[in-house]
Protein backbone atom coordinates (compact mmCIF):
# COMPACT_ATOMS: atom_id res chain seq x y z
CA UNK A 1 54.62 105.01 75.39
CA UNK A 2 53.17 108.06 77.14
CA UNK A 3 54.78 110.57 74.57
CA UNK A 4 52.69 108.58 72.11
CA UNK A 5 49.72 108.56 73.74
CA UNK A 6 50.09 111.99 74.03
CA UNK A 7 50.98 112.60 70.17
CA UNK A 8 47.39 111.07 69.00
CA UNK A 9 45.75 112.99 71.55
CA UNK A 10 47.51 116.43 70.38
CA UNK A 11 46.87 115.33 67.05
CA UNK A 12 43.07 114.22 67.56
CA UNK A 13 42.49 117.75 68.98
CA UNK A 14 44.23 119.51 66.01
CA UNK A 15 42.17 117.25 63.70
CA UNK A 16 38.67 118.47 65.96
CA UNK A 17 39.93 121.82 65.81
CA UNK A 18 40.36 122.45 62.12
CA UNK A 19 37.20 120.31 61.33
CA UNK A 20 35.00 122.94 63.64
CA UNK A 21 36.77 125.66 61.49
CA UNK A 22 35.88 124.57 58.06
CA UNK A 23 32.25 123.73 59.11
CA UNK A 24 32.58 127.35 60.51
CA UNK A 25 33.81 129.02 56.87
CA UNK A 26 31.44 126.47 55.00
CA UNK A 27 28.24 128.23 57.05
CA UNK A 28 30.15 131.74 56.82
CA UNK A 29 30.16 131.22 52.61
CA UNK A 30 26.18 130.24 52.89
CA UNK A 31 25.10 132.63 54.86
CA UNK A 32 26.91 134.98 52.31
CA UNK A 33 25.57 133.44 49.36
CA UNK A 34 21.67 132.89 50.64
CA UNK A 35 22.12 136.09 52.84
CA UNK A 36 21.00 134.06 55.40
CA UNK A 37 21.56 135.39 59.00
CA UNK A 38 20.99 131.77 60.73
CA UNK A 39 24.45 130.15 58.63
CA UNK A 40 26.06 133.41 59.86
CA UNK A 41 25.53 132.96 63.50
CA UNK A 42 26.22 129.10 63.46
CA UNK A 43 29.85 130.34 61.66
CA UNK A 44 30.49 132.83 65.03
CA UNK A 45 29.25 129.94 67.54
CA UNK A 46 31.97 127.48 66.14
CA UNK A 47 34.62 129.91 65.44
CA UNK A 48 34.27 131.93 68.73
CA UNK A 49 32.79 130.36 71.05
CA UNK A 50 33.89 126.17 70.17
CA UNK A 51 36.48 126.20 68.30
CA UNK A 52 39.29 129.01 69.70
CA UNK A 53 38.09 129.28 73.24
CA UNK A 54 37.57 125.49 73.69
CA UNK A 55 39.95 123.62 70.95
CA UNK A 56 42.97 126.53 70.85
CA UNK A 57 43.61 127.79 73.93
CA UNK A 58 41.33 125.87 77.01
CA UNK A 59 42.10 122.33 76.30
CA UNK A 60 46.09 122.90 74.80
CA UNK A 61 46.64 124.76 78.11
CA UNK A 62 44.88 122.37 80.09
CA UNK A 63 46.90 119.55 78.53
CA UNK A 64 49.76 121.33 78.53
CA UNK A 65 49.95 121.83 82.53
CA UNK A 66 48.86 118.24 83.24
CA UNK A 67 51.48 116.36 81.07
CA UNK A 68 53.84 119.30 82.34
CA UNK A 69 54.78 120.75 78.99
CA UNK A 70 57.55 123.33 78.78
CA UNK A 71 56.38 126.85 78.14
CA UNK A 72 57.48 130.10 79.37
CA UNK A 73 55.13 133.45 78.72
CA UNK A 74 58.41 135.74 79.93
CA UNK A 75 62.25 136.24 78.98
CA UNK A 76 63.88 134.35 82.26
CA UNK A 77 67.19 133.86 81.61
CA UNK A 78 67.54 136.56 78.82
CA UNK A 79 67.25 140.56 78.92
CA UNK A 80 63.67 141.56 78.57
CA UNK A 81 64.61 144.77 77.52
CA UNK A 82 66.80 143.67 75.07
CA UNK A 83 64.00 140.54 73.66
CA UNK A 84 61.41 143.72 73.39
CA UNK A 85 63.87 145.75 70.98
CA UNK A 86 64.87 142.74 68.92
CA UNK A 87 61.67 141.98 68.08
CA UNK A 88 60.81 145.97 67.72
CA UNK A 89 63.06 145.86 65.10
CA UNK A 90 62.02 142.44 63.84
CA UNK A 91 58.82 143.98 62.95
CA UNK A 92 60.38 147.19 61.15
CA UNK A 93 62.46 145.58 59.24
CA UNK A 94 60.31 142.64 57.86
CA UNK A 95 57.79 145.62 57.44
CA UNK A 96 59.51 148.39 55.97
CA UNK A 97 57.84 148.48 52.41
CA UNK A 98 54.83 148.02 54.18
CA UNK A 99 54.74 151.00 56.00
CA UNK A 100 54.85 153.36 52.66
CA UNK A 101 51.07 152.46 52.70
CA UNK A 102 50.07 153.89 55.88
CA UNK A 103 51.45 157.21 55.22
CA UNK A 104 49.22 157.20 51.93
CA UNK A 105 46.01 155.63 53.53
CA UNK A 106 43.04 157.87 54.20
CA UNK A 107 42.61 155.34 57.87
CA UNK A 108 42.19 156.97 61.11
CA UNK A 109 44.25 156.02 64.20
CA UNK A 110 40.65 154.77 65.93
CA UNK A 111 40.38 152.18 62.11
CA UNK A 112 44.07 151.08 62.96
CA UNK A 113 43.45 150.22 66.34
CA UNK A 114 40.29 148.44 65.72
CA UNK A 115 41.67 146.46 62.80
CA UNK A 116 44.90 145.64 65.01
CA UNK A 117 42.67 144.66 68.10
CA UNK A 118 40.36 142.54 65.68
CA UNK A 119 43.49 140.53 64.12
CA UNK A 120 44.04 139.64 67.76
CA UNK A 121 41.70 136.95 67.25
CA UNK A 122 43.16 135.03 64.23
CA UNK A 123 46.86 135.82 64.98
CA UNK A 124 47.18 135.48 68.84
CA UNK A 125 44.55 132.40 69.93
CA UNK A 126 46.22 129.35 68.39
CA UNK A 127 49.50 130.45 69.88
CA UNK A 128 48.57 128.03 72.91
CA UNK A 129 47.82 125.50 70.48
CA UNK A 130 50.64 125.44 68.08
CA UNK A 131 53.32 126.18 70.73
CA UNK A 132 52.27 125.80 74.32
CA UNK A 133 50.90 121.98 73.28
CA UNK A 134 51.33 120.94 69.41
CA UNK A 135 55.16 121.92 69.61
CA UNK A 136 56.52 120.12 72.77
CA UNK A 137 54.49 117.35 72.10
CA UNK A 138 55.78 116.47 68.51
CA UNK A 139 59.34 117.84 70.07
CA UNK A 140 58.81 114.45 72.39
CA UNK A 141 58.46 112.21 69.78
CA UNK A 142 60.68 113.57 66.57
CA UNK A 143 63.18 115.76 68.49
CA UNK A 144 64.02 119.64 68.05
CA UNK A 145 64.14 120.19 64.08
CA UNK A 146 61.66 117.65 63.17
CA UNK A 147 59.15 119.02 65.51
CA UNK A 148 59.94 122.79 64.39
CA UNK A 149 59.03 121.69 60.68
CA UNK A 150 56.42 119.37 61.47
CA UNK A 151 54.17 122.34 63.53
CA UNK A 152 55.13 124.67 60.98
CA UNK A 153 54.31 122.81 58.33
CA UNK A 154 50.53 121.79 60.76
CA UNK A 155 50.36 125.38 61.00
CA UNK A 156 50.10 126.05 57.43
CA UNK A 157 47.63 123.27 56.76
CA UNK A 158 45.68 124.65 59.08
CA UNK A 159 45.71 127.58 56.84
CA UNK A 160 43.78 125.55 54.51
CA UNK A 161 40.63 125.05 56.55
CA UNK A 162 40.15 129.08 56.15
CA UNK A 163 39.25 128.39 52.36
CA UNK A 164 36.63 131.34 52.85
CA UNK A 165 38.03 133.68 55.70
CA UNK A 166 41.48 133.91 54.77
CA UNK A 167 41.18 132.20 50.78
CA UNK A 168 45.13 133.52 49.84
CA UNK A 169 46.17 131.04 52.81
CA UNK A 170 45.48 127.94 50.52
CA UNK A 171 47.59 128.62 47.33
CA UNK A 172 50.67 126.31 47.28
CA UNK A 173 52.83 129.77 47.81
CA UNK A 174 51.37 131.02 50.91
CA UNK A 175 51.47 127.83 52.13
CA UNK A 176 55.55 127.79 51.49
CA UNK A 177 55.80 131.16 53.11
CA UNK A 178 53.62 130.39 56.30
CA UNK A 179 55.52 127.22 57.06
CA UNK A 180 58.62 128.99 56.37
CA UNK A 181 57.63 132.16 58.76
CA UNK A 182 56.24 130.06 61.62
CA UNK A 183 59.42 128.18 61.75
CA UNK A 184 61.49 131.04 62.46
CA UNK A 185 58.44 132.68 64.61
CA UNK A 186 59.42 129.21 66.84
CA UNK A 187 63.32 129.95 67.07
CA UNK A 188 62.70 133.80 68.58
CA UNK A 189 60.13 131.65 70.75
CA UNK A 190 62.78 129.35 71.64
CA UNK A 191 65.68 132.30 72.06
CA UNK A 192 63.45 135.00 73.75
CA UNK A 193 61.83 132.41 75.84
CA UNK A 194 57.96 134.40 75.51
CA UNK A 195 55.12 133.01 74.14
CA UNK A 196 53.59 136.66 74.99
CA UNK A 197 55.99 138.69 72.58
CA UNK A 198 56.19 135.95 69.87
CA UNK A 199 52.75 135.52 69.52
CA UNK A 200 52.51 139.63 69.40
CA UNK A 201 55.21 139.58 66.98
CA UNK A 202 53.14 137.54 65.10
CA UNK A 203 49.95 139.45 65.65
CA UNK A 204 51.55 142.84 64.32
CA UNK A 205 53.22 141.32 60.96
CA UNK A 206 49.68 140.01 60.37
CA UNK A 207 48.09 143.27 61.08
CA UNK A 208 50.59 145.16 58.86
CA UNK A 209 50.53 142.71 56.04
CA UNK A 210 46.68 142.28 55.75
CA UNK A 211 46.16 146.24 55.40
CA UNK A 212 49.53 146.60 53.06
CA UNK A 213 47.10 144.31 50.76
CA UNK A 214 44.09 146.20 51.35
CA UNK A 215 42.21 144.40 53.96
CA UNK A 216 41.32 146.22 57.08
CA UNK A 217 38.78 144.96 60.24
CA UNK A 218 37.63 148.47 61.11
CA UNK A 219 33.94 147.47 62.24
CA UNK A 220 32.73 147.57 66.11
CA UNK A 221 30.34 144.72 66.02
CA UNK A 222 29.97 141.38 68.29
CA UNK A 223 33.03 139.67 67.19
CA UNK A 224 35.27 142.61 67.98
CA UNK A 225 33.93 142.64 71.50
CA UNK A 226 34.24 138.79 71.86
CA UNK A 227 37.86 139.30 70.31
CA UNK A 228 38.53 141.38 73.57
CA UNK A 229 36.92 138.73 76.06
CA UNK A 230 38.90 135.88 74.83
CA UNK A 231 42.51 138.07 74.03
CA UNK A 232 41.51 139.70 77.77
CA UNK A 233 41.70 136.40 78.77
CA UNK A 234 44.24 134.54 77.45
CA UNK A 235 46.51 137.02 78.32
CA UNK A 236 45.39 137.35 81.84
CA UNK A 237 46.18 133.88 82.32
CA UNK A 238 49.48 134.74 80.81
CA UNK A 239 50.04 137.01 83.94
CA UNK A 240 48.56 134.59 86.33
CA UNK A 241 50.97 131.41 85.05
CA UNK A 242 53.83 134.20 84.58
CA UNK A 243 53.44 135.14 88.32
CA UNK A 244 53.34 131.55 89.11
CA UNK A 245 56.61 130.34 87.28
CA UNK A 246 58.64 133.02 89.14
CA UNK A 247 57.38 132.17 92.35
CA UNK A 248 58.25 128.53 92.08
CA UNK A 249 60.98 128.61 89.71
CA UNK A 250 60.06 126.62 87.11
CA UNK A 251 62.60 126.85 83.85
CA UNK A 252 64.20 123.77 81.75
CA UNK A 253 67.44 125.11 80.40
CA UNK A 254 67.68 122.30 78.27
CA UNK A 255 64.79 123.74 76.46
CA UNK A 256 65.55 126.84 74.99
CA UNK A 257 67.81 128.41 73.06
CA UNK A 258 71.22 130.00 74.41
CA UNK A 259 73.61 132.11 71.72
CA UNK A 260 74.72 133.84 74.01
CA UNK A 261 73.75 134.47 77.50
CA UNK A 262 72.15 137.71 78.32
C-alpha cells in the first residue's frame, strides 16, 4: 500500500512539474511574440526559481530521504577510476562526428565554457527527479525493466512540455531516441553506482550535441548566474550526502548492477 501511495505522489509531482514548465515556455513564446519583458520574467520565475529548484531537485530529494530511496552520488563498490574512464570514453565515442565541428567553429574556449556551464541547467537538475525519486519509486511498484522504460519513456514526455525551449524534443523521432538514450543513461547509473558522473555524462552529450547542430548558450546574463547557484548547489549537497553515506555505510547491493566486481 505504501509503494502506492508513494507512486501517485511521485507521479502528482511529475504532473506539477511539467505543468509549471509549459506555463513557463507558453509566457517565454509571448513575451517573444509581443516583445513583452513582463511574459519573459514570469517564464524565468517558474522555470528557475519554481519549477527546478522546488519541483526537480528540493522536493524529489526530500522525498527521496524520507521514504529512504536508494541512491548513491559515488562508485562504492566499483573502481572510481575505472567508472571516470568508461564514461570518458562513453562520451568520445558517442561524440566522435561531433567533434569535426569544433575544430571548424570560429567559438572561443570562454563561448564553450559558458555554453557548457549554461546546459548545466537543463541537463543536470532533473537528474534528482528522474533518478534519485521517479526511478526507485516506479522500480517499487513495476520491478527493474518496467521501471527503466517507464522513466525513460516519462523522461521523454517531459520533453514535450519544452514545445518552445527545446521544439526538436517533441517530434515522434526525438522522442524514440530520448527514451532510448535515458534508458541506457539508467544502466551506467545502475553499474557505476553515481548519480554525479551519469548526470555529467549526460550534461556533456547534451552540450556537444546542441552546438554540433548549431545552438550555442554563450551569453552572461541572469540565468547563467542562477544556473551556477542552483548546479553550486545541487552538487554541494552531492558532497554533503556523499560524505554522509561513507560515514554510515549505507549501500543496497541488491540494487545495482554487478558484471563483474571491480
Amino acid at each position: 500500500m505504501k509503494s502506492r501511495t508513494n507512486l501517485f505522489i511521485g507521479m502528482l509531482i511529475f504532473i506539477i512539474y511539467c505543468l509549471i514548465i509549459i506555463l513557463s515556455n507558453y509566457f517565454m513564446s509571448k513575451a517573444d511574440t509581443l516583445n513583452n519583458e513582463n511574459y519573459e520574467m514570469i517564464s524565468g520565475i517558474l522555470f528557475g526559481f519554481i519549477g527546478i529548484p522546488i519541483f526537480s531537485i528540493i522536493v524529489p530529494i526530500y522525498l527521496a530521504n524520507k521514504w529512504k530511496l536508494d541512491y548513491s552520488i559515488w562508485p562504492k563498490s566499483k573502481n572510481a577510476f575505472l567508472v571516470v574512464i568508461f564514461i570518458v570514453c562513453y562520451i568520445i565515442l558517442t561524440n566522435y562526428t561531433s567533434f569535426k565541428y569544433f575544430l571548424t567553429s570560429t567559438y572561443t574556449v570562454q563561448d564553450y565554457i559558458i555554453h557548457y556551464t549554461s546546459t548545466l541547467l537543463f541537463h543536470v537538475t532533473y537528474y534528482p527527479l528522474f533518478l534519485i525519486f521517479l526511478f526507485p519509486v516506479l522500480r517499487a511498484n513495476f520491478g527493474l525493466w518496467i521501471g527503466i522504460i517507464s522513466t525513460s519513456i516519462l523522461f521523454a514526455l517531459y520533453h514535450l512540455t519544452q514545445y518552445y525551449f527545446f521544439p526538436a524534443g517533441t517530434t515522434l523521432l526525438m522522442q524514440i531516441v530520448l527514451t532510448i538514450a535515458f534508458a541506457f543513461n539508467i544502466l551506467i547509473y545502475l553499474w557505476s553506482e553515481s548519480i554525479l558522473l551519469v548526470s555529467l555524462l549526460h550534461s556533456t552529450n547534451g552540450a556537444i550535441g546542441l552546438i554540433a547542430n548549431g545552438t550555442i548558450f554563450n551569453e552572461v546574463d541572469f540565468v547563467f548566474y542562477l544556473t551556477i547557484v542552483i548546479v553550486v548547489s545541487l552538487f554541494l549537497y552531492y558532497l554533503i550526502k556523499e560524505t554522509n553515506q561513507r560515514k554510515t555505510k549505507e549501500y543496497n547491493d541488491e540494487w545495482w548492477i554487478h558484471f563483474k566486481k571491480f
